[in-house]
N, C-alpha and C. Protein backbone atom coordinates (compact mmCIF):
# COMPACT_ATOMS: atom_id res chain seq x y z
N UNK A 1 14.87 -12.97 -26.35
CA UNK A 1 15.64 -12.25 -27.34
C UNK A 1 14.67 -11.53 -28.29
N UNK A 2 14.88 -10.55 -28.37
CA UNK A 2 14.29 -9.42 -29.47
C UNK A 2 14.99 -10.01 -30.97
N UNK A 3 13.77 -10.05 -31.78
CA UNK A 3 14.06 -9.69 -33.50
C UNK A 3 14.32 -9.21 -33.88
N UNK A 4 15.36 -8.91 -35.13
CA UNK A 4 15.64 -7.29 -35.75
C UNK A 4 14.18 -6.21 -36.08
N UNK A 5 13.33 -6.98 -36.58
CA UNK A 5 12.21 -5.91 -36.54
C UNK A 5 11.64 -5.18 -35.06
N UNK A 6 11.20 -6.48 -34.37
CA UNK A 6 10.90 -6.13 -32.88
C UNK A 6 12.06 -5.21 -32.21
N UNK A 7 13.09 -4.87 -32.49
CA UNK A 7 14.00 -3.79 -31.87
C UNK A 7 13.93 -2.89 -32.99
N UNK A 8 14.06 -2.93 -33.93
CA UNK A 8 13.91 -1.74 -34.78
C UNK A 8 12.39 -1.23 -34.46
N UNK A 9 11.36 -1.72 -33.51
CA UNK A 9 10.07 -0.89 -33.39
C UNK A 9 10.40 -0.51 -32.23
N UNK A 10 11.02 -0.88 -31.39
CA UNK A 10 11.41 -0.45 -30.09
C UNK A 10 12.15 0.64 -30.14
N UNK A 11 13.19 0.45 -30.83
CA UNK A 11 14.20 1.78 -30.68
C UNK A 11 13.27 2.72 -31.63
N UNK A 12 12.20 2.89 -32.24
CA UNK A 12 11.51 3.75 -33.11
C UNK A 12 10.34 4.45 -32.02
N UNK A 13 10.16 3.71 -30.94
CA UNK A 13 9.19 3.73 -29.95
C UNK A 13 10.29 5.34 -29.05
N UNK A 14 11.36 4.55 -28.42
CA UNK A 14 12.23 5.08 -27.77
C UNK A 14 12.07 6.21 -28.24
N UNK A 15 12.62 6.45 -29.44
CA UNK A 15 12.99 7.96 -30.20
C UNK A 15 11.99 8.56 -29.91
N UNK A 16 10.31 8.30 -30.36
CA UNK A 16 9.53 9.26 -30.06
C UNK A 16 9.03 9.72 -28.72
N UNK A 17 9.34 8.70 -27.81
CA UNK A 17 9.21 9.42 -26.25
C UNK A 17 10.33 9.92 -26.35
N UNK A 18 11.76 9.93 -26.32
CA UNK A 18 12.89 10.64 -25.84
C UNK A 18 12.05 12.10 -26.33
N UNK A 19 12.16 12.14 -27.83
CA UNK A 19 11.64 13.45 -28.03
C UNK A 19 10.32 14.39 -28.01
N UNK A 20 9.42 13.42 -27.33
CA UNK A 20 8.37 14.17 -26.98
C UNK A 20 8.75 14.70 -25.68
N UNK A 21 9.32 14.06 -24.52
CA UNK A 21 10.08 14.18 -23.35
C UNK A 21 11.14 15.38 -23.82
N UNK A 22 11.76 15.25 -24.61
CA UNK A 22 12.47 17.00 -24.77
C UNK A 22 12.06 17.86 -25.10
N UNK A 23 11.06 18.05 -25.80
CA UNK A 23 9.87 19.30 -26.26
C UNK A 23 9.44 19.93 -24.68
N UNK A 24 8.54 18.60 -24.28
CA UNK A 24 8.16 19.41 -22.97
C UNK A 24 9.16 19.84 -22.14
N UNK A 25 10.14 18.80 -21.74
CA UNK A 25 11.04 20.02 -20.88
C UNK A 25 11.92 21.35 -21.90
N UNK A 26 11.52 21.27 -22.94
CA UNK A 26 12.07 22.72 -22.93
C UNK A 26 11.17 23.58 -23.29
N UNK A 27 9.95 23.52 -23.31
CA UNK A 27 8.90 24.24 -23.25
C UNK A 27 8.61 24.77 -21.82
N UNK A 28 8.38 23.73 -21.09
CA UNK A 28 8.54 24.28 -19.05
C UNK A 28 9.69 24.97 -19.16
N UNK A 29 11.23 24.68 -19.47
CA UNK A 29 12.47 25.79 -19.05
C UNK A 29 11.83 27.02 -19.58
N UNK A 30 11.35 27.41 -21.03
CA UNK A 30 11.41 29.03 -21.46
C UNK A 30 9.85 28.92 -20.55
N UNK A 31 9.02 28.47 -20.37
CA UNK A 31 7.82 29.01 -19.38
C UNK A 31 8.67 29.48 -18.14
N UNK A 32 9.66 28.69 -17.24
CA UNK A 32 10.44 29.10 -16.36
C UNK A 32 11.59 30.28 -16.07
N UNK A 33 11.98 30.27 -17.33
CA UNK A 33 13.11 31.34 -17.31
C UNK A 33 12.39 32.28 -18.25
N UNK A 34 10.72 32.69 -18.24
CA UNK A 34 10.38 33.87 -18.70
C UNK A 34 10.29 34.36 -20.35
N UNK A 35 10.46 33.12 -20.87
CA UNK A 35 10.80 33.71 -22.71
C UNK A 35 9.30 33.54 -22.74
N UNK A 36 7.95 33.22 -22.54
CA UNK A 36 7.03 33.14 -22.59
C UNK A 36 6.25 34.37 -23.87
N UNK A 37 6.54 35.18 -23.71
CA UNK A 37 6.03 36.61 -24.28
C UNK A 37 5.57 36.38 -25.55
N UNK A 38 6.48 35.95 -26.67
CA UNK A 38 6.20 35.11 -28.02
C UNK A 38 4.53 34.39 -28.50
N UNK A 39 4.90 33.46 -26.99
CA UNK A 39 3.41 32.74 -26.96
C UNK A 39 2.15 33.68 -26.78
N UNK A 40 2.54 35.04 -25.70
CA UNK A 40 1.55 35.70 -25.49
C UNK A 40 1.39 36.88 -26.31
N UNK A 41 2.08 37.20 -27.11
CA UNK A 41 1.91 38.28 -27.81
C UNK A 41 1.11 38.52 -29.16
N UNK A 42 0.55 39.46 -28.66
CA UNK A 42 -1.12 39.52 -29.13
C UNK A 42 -2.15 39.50 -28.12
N UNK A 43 -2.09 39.49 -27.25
CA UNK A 43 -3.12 38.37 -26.11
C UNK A 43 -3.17 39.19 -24.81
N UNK A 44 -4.12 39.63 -24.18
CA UNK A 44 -4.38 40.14 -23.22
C UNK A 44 -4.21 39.31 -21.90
N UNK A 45 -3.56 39.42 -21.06
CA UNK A 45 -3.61 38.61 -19.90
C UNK A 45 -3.95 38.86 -18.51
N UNK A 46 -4.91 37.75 -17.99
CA UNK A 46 -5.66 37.85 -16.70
C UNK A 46 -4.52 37.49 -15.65
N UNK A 47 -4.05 38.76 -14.86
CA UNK A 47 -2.63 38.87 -14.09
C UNK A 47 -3.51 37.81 -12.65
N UNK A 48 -4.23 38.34 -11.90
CA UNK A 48 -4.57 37.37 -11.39
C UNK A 48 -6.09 36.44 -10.98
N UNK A 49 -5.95 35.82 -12.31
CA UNK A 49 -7.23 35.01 -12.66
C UNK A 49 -7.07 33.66 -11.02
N UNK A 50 -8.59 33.87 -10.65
CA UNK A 50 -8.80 32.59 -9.15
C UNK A 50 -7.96 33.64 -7.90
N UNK A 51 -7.73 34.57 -8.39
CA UNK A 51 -7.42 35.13 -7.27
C UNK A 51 -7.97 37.11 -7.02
N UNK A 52 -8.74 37.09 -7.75
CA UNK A 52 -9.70 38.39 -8.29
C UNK A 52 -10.06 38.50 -6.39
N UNK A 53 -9.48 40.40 -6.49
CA UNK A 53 -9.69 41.21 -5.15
C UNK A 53 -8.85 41.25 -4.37
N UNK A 54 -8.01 40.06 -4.44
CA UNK A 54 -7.05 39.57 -3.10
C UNK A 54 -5.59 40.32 -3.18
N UNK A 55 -4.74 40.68 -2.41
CA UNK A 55 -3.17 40.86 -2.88
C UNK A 55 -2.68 40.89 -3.94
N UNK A 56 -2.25 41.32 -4.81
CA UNK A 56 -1.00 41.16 -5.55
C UNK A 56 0.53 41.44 -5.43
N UNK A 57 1.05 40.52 -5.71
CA UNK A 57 2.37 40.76 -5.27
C UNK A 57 3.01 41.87 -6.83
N UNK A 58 3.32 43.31 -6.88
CA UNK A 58 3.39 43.71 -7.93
C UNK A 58 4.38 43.50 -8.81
N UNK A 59 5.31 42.96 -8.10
CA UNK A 59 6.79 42.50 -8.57
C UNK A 59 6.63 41.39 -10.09
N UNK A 60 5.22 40.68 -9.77
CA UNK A 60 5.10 39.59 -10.53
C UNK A 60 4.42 39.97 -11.85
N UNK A 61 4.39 41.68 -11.77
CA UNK A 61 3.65 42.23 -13.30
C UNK A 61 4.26 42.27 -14.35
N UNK A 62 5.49 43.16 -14.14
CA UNK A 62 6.32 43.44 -15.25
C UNK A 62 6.40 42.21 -16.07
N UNK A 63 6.67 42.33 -17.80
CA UNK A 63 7.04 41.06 -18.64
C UNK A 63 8.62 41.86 -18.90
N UNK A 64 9.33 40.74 -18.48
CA UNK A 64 11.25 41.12 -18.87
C UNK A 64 11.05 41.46 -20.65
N UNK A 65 11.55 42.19 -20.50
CA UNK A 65 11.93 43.10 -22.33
C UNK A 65 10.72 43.46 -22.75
N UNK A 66 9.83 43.65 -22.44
CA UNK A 66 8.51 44.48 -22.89
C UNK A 66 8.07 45.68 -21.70
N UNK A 67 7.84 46.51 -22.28
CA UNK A 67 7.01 47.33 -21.47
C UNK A 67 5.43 46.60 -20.95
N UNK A 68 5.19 47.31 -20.41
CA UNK A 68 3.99 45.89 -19.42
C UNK A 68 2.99 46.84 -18.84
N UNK A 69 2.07 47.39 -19.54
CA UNK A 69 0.59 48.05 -18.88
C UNK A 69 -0.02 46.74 -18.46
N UNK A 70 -0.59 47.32 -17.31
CA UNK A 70 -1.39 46.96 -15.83
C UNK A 70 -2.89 48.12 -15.92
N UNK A 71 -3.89 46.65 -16.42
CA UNK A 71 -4.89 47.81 -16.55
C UNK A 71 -6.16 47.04 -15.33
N UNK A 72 -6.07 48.03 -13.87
CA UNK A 72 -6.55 47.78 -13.01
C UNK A 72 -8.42 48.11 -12.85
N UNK A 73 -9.44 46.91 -12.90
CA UNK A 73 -10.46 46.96 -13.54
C UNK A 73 -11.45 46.29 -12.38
N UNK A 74 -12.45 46.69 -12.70
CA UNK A 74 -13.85 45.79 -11.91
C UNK A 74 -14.97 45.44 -13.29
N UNK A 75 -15.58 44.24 -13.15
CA UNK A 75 -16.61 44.10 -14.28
C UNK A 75 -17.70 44.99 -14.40
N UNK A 76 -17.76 45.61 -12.80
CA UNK A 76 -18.93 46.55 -12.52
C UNK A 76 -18.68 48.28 -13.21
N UNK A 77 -17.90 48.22 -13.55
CA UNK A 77 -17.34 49.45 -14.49
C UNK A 77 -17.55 49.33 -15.48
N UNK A 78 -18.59 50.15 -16.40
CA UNK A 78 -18.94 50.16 -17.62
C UNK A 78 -17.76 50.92 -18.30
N UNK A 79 -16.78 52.31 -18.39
CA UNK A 79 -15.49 52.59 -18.51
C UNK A 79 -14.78 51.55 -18.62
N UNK A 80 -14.49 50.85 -18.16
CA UNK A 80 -13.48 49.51 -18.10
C UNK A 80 -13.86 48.51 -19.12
N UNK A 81 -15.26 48.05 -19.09
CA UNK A 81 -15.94 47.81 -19.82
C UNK A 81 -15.97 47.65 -21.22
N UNK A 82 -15.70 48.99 -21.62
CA UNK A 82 -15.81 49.78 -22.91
C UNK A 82 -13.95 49.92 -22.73
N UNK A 83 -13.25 49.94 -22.82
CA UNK A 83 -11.73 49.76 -22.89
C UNK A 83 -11.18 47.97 -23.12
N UNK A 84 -12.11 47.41 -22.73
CA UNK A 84 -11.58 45.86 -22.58
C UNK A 84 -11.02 45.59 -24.34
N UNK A 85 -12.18 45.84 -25.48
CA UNK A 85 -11.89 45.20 -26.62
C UNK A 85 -10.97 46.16 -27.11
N UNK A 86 -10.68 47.44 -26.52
CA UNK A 86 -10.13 48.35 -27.17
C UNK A 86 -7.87 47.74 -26.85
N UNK A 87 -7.96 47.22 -25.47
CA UNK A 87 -7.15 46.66 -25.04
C UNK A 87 -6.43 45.71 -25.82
N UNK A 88 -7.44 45.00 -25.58
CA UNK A 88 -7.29 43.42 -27.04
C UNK A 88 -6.91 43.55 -28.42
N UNK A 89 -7.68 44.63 -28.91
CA UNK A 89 -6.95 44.95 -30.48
C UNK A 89 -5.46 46.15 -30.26
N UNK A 90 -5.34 46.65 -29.01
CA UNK A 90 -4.00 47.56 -28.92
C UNK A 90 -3.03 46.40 -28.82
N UNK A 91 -3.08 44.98 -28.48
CA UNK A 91 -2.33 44.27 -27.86
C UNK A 91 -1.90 43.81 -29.25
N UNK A 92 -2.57 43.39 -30.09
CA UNK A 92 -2.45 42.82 -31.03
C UNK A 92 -1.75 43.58 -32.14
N UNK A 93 -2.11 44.89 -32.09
CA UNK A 93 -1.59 46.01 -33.33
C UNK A 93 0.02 46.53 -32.70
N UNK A 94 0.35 46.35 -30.95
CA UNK A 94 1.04 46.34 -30.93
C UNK A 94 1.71 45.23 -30.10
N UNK A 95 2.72 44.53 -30.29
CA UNK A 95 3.30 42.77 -29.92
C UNK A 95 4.84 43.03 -28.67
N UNK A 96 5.03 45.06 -28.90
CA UNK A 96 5.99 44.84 -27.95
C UNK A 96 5.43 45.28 -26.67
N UNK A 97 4.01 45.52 -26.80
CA UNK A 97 3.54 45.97 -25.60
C UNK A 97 3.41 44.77 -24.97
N UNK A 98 3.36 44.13 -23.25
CA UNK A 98 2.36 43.55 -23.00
C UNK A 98 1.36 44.03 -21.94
N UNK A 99 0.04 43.34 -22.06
CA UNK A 99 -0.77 44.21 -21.40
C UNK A 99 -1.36 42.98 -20.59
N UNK A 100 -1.45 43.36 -19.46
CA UNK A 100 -2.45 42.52 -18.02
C UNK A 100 -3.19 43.03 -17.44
N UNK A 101 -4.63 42.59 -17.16
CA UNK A 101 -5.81 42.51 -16.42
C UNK A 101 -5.45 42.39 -14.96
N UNK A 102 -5.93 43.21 -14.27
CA UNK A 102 -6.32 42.88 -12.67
C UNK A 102 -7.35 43.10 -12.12
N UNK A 103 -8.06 42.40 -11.84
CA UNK A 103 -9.52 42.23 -11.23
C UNK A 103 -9.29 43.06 -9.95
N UNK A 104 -10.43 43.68 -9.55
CA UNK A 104 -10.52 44.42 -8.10
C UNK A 104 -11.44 43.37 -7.35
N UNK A 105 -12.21 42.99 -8.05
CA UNK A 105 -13.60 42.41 -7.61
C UNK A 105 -13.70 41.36 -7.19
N UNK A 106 -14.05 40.98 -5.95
CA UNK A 106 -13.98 39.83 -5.21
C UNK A 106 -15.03 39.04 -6.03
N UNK A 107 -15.22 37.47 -5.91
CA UNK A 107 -16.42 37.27 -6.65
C UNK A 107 -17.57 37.12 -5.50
N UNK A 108 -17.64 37.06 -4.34
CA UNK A 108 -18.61 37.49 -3.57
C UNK A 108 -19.26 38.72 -3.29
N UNK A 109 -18.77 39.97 -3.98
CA UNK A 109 -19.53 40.76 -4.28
C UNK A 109 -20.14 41.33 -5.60
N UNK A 110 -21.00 40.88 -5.14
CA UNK A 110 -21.99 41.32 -6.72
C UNK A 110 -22.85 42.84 -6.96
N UNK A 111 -23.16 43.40 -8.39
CA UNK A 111 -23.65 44.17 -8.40
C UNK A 111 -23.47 45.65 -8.70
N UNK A 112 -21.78 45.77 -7.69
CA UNK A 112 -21.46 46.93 -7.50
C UNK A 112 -19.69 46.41 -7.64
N UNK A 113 -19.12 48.10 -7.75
CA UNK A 113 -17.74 47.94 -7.81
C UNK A 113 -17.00 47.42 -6.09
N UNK A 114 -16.13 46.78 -6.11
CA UNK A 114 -16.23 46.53 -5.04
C UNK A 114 -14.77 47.13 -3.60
N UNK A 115 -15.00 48.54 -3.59
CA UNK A 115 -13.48 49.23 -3.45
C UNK A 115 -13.05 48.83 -1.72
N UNK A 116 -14.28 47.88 -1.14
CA UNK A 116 -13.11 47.39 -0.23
C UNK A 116 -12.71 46.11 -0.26
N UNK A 117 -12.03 45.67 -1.71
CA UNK A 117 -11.73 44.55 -1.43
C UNK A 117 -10.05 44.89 -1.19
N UNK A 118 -9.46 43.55 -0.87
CA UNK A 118 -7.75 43.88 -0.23
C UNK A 118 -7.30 44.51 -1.31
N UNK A 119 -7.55 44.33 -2.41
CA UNK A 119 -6.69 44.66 -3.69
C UNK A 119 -6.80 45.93 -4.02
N UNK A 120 -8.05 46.71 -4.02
CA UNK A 120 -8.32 47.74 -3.92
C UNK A 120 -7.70 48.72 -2.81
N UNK A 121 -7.76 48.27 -1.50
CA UNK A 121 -7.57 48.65 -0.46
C UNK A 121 -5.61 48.60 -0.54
N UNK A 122 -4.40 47.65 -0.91
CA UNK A 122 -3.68 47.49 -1.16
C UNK A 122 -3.33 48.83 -1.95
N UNK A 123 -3.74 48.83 -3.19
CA UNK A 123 -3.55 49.70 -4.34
C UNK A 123 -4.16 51.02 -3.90
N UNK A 124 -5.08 51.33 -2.76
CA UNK A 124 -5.32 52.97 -2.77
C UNK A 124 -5.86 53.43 -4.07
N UNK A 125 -6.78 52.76 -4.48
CA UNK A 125 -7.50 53.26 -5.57
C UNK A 125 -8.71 53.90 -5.03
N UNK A 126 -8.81 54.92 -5.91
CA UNK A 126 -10.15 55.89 -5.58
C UNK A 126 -11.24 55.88 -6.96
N UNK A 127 -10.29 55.45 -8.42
CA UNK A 127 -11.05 55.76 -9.56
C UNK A 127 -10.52 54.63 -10.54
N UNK A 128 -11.73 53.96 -11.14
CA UNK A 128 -10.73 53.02 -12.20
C UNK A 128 -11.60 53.48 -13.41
N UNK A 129 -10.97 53.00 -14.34
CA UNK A 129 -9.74 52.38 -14.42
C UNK A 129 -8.95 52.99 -14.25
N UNK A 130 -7.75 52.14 -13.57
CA UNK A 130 -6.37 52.32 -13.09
C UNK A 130 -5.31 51.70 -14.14
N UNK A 131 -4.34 52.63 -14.31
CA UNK A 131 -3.70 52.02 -14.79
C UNK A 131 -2.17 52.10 -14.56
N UNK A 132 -1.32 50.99 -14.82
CA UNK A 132 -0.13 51.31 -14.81
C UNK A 132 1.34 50.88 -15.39
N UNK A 133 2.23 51.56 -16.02
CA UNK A 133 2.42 50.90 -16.84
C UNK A 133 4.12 50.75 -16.28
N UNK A 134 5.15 49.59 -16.85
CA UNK A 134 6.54 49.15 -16.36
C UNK A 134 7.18 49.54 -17.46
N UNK A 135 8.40 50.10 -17.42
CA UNK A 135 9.39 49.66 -18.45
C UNK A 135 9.91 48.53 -18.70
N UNK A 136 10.73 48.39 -19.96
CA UNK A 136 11.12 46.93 -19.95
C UNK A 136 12.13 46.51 -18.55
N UNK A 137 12.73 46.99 -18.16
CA UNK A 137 13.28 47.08 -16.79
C UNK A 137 12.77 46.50 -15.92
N UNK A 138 11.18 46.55 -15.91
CA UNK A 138 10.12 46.15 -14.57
C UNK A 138 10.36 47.19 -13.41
N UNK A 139 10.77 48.27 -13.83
CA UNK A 139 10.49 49.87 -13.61
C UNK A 139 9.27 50.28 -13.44
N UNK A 140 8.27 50.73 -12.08
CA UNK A 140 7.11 51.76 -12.73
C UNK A 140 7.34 53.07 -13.04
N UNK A 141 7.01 52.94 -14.48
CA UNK A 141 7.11 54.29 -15.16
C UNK A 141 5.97 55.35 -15.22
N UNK A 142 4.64 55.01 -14.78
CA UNK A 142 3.86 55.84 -15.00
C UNK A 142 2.32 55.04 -14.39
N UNK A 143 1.33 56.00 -13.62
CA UNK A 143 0.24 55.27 -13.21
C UNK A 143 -0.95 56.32 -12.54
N UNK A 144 -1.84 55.98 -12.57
CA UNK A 144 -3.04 57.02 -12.91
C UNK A 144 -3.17 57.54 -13.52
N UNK A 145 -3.15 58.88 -13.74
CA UNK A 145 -3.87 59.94 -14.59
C UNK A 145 -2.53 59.67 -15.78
N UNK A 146 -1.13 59.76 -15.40
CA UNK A 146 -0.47 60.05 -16.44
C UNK A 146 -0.21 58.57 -17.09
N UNK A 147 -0.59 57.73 -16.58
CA UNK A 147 -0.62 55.82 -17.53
C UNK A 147 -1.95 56.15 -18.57
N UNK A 148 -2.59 57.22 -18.10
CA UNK A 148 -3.99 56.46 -18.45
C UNK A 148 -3.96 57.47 -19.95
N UNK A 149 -3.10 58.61 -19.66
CA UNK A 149 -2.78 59.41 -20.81
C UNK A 149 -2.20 58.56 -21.53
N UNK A 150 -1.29 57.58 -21.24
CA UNK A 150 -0.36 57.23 -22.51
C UNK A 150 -1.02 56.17 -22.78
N UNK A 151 -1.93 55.35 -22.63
CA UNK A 151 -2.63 54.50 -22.59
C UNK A 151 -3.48 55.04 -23.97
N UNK A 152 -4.21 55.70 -23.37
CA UNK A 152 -4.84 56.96 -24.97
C UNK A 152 -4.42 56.78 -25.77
N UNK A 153 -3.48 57.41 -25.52
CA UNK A 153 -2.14 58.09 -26.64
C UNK A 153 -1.86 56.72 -27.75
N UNK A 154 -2.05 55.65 -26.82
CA UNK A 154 -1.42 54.49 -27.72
C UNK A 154 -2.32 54.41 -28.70
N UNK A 155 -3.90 53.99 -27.98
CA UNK A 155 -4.81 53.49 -28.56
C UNK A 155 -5.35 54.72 -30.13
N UNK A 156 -5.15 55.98 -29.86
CA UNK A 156 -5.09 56.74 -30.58
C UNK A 156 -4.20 56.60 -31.93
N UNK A 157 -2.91 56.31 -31.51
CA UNK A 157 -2.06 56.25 -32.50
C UNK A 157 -2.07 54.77 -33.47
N UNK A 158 -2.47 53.53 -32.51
CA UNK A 158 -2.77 52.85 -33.44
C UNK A 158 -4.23 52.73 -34.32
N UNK A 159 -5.03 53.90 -34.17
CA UNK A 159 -6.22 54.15 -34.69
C UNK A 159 -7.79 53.94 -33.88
N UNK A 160 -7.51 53.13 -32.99
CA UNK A 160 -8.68 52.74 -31.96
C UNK A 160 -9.23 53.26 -31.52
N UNK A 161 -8.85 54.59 -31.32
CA UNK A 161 -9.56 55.74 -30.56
C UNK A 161 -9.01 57.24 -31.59
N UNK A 162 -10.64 57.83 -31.23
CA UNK A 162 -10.43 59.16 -32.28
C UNK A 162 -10.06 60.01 -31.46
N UNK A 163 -9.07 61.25 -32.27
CA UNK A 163 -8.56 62.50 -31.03
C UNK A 163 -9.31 63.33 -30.68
């Protein structure tokens, strides 16, 4: 038989797993059903980090209710390079954008850009940076020369870049 204290620490025990146990599952549901954006906004994201060069499935770019630039990159690109921090503070100055990284670059090739990897080869890229950007829809609205204009355009208007 339990004591009134010894159950009053028990059921005090209970409460805080029940509710640590409901935090996380409803932290996994909005990771699952996509409300994620909140957490990431501000924040540049590596679309497919451990999987740099290989396929992308493009379907999996768009962020639901944000517009979603896709800024397609190799480390071996000094251009790309020089856009990375410019990226990071556009992301931040603006919270309805979101913006994702895609590696071209296999990590077995070193040195150089690496344009036959699948991803490259997939995407028909000839020049990076590439870019491309979704409506909130998960629409592509715009990519190469004319993403890379509005891409500018942004970084311009929030001050990052001079005209």
């Amino acid at each position: 038989m339990i004591d009134k204290p010894g159950a009053s620490a028990y059921q005090r025990a209970m409460a805080r797993r029940i509710s640590v146990t409901l935090v996380v599952l409803l932290a996994g549901f909005c990771l699952l059903v996509g409300l994620e954006g909140p957490l990431y906004a501000g924040a540049v994201q590596g679309a497919n980090t451990g999987r740099e060069g290989q396929p992308i499935d493009l379907k999996s770019l768009p962020v639901k209710g944000k517009t979603t630039v896709v800024d397609i990159f190799s480390p071996y690109c000094p251009p790309c390079e020089r856009l990375a921090p410019l990226l990071e503070q556009l992301a931040r100055k603006r919270p309805e954008l979101a913006i994702k990284k895609v590696n071209i670059q296999r990590p077995e090739v070193q040195g150089k850009i690496d344009w036959q990897s699948p991803l490259a080869k997939q995407l028909g890229l000839r020049s990076i940076p590439h870019f491309m950007i979704f409506d909130q829809k998960g629409k592509l609205a715009a990519q190469g020369k004319e993403a890379m204009q509005q891409v500018l355009g942004w970084l311009q208007e929030a001050g990052l870049l001079k005209k």
